[in-house]
C-alpha atoms as a PDB file:
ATOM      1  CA  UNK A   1     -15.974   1.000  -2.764  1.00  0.00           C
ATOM      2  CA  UNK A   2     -12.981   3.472  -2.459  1.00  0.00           C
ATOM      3  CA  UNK A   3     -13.281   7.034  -2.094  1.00  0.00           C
ATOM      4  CA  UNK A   4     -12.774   9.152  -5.071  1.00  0.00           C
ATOM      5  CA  UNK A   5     -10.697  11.678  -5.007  1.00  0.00           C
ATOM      6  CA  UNK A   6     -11.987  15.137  -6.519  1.00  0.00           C
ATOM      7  CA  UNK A   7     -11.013  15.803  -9.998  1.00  0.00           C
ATOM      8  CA  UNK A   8      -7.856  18.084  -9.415  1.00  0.00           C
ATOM      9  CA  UNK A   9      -4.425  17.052  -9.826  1.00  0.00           C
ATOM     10  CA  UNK A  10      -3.724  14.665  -7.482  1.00  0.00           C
ATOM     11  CA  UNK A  11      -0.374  12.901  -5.824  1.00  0.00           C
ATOM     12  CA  UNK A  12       0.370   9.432  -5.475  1.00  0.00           C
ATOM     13  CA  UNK A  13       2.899   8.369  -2.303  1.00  0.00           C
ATOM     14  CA  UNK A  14       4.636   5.573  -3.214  1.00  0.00           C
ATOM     15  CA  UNK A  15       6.181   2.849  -0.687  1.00  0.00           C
ATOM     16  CA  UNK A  16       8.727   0.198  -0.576  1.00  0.00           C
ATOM     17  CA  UNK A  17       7.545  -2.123   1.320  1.00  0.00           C
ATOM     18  CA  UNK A  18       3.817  -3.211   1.608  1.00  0.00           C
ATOM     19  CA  UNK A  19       4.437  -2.679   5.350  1.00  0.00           C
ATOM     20  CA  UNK A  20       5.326   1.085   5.044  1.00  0.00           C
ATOM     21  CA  UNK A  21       2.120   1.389   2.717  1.00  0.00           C
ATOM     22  CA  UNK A  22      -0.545  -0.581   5.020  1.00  0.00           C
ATOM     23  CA  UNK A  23       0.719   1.933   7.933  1.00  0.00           C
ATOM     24  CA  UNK A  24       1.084   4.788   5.707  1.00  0.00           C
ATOM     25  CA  UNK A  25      -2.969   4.079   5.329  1.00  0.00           C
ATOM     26  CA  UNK A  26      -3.883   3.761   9.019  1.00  0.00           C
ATOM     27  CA  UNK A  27      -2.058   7.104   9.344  1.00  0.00           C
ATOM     28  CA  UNK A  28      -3.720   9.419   7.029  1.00  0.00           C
ATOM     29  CA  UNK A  29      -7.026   7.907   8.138  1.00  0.00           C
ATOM     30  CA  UNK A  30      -6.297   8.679  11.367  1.00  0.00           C
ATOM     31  CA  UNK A  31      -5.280  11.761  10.590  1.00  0.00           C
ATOM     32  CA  UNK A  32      -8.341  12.551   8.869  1.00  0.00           C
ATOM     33  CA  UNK A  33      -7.159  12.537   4.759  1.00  0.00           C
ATOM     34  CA  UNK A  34      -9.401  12.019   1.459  1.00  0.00           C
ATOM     35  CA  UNK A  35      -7.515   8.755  -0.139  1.00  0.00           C
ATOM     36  CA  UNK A  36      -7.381   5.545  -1.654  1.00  0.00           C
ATOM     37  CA  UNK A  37      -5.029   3.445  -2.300  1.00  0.00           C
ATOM     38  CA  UNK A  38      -4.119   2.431  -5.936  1.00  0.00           C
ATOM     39  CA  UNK A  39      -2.134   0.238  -7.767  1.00  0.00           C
ATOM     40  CA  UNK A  40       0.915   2.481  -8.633  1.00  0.00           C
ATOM     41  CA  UNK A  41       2.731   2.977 -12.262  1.00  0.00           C
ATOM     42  CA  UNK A  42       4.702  -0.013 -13.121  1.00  0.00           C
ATOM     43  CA  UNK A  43       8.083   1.409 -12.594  1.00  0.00           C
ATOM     44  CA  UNK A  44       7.099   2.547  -9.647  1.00  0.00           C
ATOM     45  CA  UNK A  45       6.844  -1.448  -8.364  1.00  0.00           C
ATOM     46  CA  UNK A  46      10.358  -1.717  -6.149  1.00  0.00           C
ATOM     47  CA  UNK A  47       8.027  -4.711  -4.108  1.00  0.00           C
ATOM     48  CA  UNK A  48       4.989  -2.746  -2.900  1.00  0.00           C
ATOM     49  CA  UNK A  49       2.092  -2.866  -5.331  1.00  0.00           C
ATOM     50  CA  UNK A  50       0.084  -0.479  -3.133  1.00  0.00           C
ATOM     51  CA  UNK A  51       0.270   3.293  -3.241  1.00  0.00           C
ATOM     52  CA  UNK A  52      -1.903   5.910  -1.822  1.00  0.00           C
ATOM     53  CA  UNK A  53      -3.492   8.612  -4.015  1.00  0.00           C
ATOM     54  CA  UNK A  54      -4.905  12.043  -2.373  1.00  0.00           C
ATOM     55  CA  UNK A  55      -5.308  15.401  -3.648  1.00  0.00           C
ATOM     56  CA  UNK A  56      -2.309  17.803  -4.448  1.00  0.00           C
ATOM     57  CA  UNK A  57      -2.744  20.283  -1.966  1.00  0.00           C
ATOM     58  CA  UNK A  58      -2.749  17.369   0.892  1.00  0.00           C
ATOM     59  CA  UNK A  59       0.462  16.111   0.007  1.00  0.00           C
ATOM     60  CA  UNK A  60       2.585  18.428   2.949  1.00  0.00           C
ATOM     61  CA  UNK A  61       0.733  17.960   5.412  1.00  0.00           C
ATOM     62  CA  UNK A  62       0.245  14.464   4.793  1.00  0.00           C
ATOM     63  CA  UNK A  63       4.060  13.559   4.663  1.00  0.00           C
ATOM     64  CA  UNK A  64       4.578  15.662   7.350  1.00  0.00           C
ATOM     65  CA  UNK A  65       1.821  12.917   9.023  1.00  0.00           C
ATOM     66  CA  UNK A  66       3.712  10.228   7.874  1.00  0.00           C
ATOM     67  CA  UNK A  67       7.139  11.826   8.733  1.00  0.00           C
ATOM     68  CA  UNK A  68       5.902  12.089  12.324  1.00  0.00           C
ATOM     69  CA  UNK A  69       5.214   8.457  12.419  1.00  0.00           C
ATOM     70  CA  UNK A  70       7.923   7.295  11.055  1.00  0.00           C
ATOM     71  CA  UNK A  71       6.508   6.020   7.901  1.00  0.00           C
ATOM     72  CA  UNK A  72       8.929   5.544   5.059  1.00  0.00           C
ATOM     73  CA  UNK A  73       7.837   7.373   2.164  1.00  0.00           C
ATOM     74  CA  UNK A  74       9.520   6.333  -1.373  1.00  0.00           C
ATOM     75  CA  UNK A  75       8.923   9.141  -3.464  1.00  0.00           C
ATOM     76  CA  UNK A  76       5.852  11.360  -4.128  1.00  0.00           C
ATOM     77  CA  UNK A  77       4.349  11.821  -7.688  1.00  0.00           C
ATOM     78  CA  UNK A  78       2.186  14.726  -8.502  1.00  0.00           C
ATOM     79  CA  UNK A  79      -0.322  13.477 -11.430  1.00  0.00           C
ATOM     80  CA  UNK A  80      -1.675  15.391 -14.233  1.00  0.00           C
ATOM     81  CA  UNK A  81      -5.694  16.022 -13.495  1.00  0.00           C
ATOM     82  CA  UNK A  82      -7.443  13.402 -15.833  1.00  0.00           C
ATOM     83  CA  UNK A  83      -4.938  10.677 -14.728  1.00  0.00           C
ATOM     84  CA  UNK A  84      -6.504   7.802 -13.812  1.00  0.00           C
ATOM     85  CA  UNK A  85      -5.548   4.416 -11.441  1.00  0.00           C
ATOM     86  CA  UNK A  86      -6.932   1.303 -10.559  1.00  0.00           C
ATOM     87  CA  UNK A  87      -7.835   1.114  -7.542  1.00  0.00           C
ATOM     88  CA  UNK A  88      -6.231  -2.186  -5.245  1.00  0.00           C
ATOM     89  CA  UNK A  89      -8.319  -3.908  -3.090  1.00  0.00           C
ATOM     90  CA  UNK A  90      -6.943  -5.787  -0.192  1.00  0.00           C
ATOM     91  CA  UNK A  91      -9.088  -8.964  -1.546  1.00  0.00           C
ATOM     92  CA  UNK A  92      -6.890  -9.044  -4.459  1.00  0.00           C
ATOM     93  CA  UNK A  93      -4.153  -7.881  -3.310  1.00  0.00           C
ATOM     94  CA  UNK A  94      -3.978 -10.841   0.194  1.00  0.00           C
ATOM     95  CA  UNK A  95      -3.775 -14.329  -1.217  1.00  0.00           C
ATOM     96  CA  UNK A  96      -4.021 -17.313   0.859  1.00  0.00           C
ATOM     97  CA  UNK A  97      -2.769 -20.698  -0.450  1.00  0.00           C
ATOM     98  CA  UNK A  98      -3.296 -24.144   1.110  1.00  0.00           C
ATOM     99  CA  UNK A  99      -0.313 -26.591   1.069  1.00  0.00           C
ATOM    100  CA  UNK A 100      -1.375 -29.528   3.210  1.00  0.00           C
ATOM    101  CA  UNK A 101       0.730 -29.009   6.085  1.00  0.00           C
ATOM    102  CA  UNK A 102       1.511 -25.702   5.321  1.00  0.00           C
ATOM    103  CA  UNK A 103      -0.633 -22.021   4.798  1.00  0.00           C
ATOM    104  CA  UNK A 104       1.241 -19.327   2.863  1.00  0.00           C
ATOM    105  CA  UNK A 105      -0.112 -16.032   2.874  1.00  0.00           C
ATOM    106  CA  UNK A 106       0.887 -13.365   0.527  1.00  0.00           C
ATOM    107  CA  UNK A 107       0.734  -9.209   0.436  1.00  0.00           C
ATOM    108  CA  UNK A 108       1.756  -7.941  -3.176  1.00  0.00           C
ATOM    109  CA  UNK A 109       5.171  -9.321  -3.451  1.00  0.00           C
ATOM    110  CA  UNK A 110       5.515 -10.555   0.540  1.00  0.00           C
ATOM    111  CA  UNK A 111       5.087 -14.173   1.760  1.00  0.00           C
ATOM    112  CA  UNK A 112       4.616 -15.718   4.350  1.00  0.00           C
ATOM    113  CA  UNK A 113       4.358 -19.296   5.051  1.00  0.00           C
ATOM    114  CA  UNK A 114       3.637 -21.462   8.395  1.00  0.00           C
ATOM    115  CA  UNK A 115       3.064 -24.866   9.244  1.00  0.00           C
ATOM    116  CA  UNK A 116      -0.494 -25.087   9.955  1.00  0.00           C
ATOM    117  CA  UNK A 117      -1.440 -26.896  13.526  1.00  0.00           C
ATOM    118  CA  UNK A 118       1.586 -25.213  15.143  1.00  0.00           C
ATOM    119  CA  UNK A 119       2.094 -21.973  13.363  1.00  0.00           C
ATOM    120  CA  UNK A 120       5.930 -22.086  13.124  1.00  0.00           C
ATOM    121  CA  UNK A 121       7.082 -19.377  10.207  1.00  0.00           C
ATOM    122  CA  UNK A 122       8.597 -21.683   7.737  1.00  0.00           C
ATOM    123  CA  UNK A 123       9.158 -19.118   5.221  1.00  0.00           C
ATOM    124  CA  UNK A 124       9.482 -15.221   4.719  1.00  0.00           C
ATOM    125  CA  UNK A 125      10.293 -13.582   0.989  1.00  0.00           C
ATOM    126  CA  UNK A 126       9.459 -10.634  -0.970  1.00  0.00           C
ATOM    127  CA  UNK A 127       8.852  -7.315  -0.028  1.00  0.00           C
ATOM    128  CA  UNK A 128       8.703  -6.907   3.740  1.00  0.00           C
END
């Protein structure tokens, strides 16, 4: 179940890539930070479907996080207090399709496909 985030206003940091996002995560973990990650507005979609949300008053200190590991950061909205996301889950979000001789694997808007047996890349598109 994701962590909720305490009814304040609250900041979304939106990505890119998925890539940017998934280690944007491990950072602010690491680093200690109340978030989740969310499904961000629609026209905020430029091939990541993943944001993170986390309270207002984190939002320095967490891009400086990110800024020290070199973690692109798209842009940074600052939501109104009963605003309200839907959460993403990595279940949903991963898909894994079986074609035969080949596996693709897709992240939001990035796939990936190999030839199964030998695990030659066959394929790359999307968001990476």
């Amino acid at each position: 179940m994701p962590k909720e985030i305490p009814e304040e206003e609250k900041a979304l940091i939106c990505f890119d890539y998925i890539y940017h996002a998934m280690r944007g995560k491990h950072v602010l973990e690491q680093a200690g930070f109340d978030m989740r990650e969310v499904s961000p507005p629609v026209e905020y979609r430029t091939g990541c479907d993943l944001a993170l949300e986390l309270s207002s008053k984190d939002v320095e200190a967490a891009e400086r996080a990110l800024a020290e590991n070199k973690v692109l950061v798209m842009d940074t909205l600052f939501l109104p207090k009963d605003t309200r996301l839907a959460p993403a889950y990595l279940s949903r979000l991963i898909k894994v399709t079986d074609f035969s001789d080949y596996t693709m694997v897709r992240c939001g808007n990035a796939k990936i496909t190999y030839r199964k047996g030998v695990g030659t890349i066959v394929n790359i598109s999307g968001g990476m």
